[in-house]
PDB file of N, CA and C in Angstrom:
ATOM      1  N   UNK A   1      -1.266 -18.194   7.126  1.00  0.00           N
ATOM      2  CA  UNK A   1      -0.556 -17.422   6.121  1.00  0.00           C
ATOM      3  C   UNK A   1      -1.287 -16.100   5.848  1.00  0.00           C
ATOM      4  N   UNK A   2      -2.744 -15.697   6.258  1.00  0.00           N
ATOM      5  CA  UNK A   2      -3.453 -14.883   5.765  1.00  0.00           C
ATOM      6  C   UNK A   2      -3.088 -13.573   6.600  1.00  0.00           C
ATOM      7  N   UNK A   3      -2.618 -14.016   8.179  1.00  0.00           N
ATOM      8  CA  UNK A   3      -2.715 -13.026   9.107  1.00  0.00           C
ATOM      9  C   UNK A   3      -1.548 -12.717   9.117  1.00  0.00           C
ATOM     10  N   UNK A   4      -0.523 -13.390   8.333  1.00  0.00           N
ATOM     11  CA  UNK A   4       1.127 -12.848   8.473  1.00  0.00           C
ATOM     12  C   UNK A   4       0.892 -12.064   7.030  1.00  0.00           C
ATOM     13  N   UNK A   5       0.094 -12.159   5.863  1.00  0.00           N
ATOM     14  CA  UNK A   5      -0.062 -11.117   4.915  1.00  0.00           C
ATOM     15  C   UNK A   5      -0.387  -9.714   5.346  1.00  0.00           C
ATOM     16  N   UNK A   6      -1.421  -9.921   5.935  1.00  0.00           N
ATOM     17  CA  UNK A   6      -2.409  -8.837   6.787  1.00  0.00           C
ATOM     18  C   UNK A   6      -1.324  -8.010   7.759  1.00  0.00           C
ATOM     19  N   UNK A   7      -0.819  -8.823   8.122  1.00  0.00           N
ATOM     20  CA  UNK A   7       0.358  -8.167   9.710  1.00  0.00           C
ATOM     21  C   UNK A   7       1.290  -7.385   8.755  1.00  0.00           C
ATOM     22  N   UNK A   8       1.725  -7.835   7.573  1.00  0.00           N
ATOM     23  CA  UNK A   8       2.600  -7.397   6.738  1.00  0.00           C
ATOM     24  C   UNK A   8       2.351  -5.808   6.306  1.00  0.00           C
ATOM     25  N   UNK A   9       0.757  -6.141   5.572  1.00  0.00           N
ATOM     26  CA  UNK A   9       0.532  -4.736   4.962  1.00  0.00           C
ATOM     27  C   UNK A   9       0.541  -3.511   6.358  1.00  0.00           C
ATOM     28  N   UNK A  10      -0.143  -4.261   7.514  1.00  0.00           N
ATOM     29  CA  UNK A  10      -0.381  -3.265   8.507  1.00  0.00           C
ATOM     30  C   UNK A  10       1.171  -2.515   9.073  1.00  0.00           C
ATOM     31  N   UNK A  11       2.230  -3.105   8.988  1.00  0.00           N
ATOM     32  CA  UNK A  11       3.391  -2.627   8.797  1.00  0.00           C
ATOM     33  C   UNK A  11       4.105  -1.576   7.966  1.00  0.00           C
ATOM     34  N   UNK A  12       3.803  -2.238   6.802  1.00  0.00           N
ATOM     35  CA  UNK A  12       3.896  -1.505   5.935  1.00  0.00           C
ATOM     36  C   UNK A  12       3.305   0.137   5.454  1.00  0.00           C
ATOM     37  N   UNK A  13       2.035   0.514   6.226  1.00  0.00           N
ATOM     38  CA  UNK A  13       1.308   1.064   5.952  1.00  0.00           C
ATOM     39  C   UNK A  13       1.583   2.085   6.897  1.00  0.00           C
ATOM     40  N   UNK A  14       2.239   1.577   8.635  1.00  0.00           N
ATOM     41  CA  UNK A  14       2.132   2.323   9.569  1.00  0.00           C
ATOM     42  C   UNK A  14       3.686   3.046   9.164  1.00  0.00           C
ATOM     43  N   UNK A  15       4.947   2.448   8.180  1.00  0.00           N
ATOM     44  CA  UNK A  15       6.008   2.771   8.172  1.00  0.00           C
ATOM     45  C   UNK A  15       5.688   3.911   6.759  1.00  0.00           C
ATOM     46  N   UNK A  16       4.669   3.768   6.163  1.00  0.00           N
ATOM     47  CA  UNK A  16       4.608   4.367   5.008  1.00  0.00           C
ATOM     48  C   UNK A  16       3.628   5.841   5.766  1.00  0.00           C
ATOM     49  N   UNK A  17       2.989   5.694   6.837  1.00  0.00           N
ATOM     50  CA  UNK A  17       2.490   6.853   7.253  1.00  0.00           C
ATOM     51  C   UNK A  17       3.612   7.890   8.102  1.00  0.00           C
ATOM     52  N   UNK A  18       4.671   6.733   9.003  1.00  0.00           N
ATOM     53  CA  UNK A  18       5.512   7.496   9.737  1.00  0.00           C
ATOM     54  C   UNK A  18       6.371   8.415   8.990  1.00  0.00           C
ATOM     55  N   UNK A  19       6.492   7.942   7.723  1.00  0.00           N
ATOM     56  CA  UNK A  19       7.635   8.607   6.654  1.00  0.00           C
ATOM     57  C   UNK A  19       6.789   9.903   6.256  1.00  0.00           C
ATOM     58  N   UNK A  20       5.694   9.929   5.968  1.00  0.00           N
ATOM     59  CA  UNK A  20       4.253  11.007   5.592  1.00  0.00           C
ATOM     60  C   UNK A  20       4.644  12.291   7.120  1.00  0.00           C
ATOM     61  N   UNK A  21       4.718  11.588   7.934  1.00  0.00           N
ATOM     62  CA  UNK A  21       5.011  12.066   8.868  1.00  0.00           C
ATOM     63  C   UNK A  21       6.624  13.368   9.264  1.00  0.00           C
ATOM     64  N   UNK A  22       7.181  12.309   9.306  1.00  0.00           N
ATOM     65  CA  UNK A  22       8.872  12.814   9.438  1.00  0.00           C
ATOM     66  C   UNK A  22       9.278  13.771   8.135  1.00  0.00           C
ATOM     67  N   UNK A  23       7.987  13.708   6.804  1.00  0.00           N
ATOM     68  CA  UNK A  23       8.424  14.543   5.499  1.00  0.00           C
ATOM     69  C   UNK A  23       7.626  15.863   6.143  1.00  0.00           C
ATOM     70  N   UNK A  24       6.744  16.097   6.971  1.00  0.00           N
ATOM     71  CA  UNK A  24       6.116  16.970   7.647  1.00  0.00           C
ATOM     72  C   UNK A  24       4.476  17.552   7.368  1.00  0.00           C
ATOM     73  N   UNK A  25       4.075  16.057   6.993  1.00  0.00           N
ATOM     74  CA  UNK A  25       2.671  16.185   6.719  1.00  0.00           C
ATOM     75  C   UNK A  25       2.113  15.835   8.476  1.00  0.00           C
ATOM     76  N   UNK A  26       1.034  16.392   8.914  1.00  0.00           N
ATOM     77  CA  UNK A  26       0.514  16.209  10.494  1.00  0.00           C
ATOM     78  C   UNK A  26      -0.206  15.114  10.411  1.00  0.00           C
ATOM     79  N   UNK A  27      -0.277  14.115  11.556  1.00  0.00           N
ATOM     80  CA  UNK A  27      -0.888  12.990  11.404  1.00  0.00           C
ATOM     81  C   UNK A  27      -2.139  12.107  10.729  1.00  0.00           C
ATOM     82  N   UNK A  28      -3.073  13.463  10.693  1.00  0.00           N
ATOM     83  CA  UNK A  28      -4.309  13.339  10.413  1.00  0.00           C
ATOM     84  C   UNK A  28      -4.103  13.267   8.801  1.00  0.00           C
ATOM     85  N   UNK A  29      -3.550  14.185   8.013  1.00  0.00           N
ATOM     86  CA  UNK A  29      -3.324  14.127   6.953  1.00  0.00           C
ATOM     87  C   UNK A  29      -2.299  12.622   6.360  1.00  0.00           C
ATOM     88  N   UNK A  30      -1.825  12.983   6.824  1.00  0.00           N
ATOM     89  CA  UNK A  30      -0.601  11.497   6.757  1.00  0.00           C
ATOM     90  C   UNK A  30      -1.241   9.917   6.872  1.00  0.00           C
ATOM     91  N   UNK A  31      -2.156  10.161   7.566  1.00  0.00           N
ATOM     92  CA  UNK A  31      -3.079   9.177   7.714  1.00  0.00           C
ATOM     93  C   UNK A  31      -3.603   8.930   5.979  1.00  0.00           C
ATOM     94  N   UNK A  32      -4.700   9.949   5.924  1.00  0.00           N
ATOM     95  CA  UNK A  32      -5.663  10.239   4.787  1.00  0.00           C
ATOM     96  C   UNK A  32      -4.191   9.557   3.251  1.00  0.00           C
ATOM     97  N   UNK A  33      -3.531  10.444   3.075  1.00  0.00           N
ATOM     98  CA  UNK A  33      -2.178  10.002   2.106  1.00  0.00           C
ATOM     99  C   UNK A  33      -2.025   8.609   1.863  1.00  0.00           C
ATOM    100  N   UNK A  34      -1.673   7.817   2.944  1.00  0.00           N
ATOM    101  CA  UNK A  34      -0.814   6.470   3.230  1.00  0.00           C
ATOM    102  C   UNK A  34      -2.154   5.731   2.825  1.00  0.00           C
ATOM    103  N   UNK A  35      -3.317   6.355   2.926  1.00  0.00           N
ATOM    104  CA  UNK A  35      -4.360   5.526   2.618  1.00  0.00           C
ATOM    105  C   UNK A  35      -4.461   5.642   1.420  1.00  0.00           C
ATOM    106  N   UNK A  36      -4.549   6.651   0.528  1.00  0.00           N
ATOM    107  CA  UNK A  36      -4.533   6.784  -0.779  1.00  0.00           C
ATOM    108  C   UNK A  36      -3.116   6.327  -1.539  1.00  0.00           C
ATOM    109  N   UNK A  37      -2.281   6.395  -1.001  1.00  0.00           N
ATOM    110  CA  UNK A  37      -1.413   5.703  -2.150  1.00  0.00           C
ATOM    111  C   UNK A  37      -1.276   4.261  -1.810  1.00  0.00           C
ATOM    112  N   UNK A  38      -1.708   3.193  -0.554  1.00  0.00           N
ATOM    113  CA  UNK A  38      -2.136   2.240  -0.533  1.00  0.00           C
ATOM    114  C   UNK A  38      -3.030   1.675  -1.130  1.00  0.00           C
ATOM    115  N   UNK A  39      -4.206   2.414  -1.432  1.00  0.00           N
ATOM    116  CA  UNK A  39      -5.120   1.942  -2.291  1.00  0.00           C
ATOM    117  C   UNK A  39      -4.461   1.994  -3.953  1.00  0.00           C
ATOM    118  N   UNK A  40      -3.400   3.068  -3.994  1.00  0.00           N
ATOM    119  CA  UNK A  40      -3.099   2.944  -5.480  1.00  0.00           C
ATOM    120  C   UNK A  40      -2.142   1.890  -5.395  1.00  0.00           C
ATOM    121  N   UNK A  41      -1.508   1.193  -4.716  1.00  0.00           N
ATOM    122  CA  UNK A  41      -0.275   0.272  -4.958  1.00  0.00           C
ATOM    123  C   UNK A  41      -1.409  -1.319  -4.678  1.00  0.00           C
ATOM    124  N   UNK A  42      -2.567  -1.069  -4.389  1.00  0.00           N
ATOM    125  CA  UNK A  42      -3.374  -2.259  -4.453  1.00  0.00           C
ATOM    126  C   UNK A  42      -3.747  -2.736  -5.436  1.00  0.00           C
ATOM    127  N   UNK A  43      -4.058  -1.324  -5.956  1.00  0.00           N
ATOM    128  CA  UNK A  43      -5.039  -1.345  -7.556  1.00  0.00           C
ATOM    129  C   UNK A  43      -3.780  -1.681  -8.450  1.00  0.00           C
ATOM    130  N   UNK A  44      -2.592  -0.897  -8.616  1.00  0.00           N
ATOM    131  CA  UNK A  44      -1.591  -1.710  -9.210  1.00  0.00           C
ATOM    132  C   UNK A  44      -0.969  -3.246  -9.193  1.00  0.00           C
ATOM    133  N   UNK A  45      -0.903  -3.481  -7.593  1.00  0.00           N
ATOM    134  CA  UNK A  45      -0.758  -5.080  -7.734  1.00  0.00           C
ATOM    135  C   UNK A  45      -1.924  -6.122  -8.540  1.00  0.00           C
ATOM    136  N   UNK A  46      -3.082  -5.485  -8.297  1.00  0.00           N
ATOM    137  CA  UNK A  46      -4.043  -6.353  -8.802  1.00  0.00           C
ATOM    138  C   UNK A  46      -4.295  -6.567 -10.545  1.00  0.00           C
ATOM    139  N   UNK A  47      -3.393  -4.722 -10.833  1.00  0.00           N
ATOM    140  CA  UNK A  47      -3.526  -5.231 -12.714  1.00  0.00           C
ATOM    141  C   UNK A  47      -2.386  -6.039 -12.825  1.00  0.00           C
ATOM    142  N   UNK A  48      -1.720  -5.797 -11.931  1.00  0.00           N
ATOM    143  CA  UNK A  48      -0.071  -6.600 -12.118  1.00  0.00           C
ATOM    144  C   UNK A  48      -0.745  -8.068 -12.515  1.00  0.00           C
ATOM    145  N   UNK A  49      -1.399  -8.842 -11.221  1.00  0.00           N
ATOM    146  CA  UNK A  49      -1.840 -10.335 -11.236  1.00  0.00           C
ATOM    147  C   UNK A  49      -2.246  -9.995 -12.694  1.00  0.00           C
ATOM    148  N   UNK A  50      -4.275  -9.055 -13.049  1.00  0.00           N
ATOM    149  CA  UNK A  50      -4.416  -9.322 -14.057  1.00  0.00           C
ATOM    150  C   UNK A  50      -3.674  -9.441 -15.405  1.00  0.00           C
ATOM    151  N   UNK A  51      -2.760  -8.667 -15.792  1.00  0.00           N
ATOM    152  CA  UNK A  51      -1.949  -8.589 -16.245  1.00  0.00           C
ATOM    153  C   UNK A  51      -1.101 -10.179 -16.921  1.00  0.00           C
ATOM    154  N   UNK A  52      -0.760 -10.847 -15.591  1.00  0.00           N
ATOM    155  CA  UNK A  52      -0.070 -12.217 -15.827  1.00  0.00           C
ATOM    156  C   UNK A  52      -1.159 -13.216 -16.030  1.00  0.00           C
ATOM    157  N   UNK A  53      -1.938 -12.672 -15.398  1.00  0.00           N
ATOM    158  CA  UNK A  53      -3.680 -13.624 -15.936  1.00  0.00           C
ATOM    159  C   UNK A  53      -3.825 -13.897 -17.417  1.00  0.00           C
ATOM    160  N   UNK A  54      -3.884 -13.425 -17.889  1.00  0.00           N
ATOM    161  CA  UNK A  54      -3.899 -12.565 -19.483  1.00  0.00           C
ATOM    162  C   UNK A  54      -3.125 -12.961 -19.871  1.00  0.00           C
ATOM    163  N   UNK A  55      -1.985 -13.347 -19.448  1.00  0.00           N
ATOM    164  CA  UNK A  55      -1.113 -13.757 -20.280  1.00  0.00           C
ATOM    165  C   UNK A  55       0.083 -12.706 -20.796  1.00  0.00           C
ATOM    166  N   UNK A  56      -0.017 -11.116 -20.825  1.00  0.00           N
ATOM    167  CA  UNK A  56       0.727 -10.011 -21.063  1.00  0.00           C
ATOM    168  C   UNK A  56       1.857  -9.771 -20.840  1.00  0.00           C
ATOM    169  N   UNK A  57       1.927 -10.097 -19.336  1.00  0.00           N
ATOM    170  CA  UNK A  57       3.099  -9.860 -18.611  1.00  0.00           C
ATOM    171  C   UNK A  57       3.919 -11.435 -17.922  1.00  0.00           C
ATOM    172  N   UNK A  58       4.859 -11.094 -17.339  1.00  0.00           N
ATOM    173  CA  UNK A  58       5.454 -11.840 -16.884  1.00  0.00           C
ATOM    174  C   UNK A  58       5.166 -12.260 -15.085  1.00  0.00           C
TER     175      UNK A  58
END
């Protein structure tokens, strides 16, 4: 189950760079991007969990 998570994000990440791409950022940059707003949709899922941890959210 860990490597079909993993396979998931790596998908996700290469479709979220191609789009970085086709909007007309050059690869290298598009790269750098997809990495930074990946890291922000990480850091969001993870207050999300904390979040329901806590009890806050749903």
């Amino acid at each position: 189950m860990k490597a079909q998570t993993v396979n998931t994000k790596a998908v996700d990440f290469y479709n979220l760079m191609q789009k970085l791409i086709d909007d007309g950022y050059d690869p290298p940059e598009a790269e750098r991007k997809a990495r930074e707003l990946t890291e922000d949709l990480e850091i969001a899922e993870n207050m999300k969990d904390y979040w329901k941890h806590i009890g806050v959210a749903d």
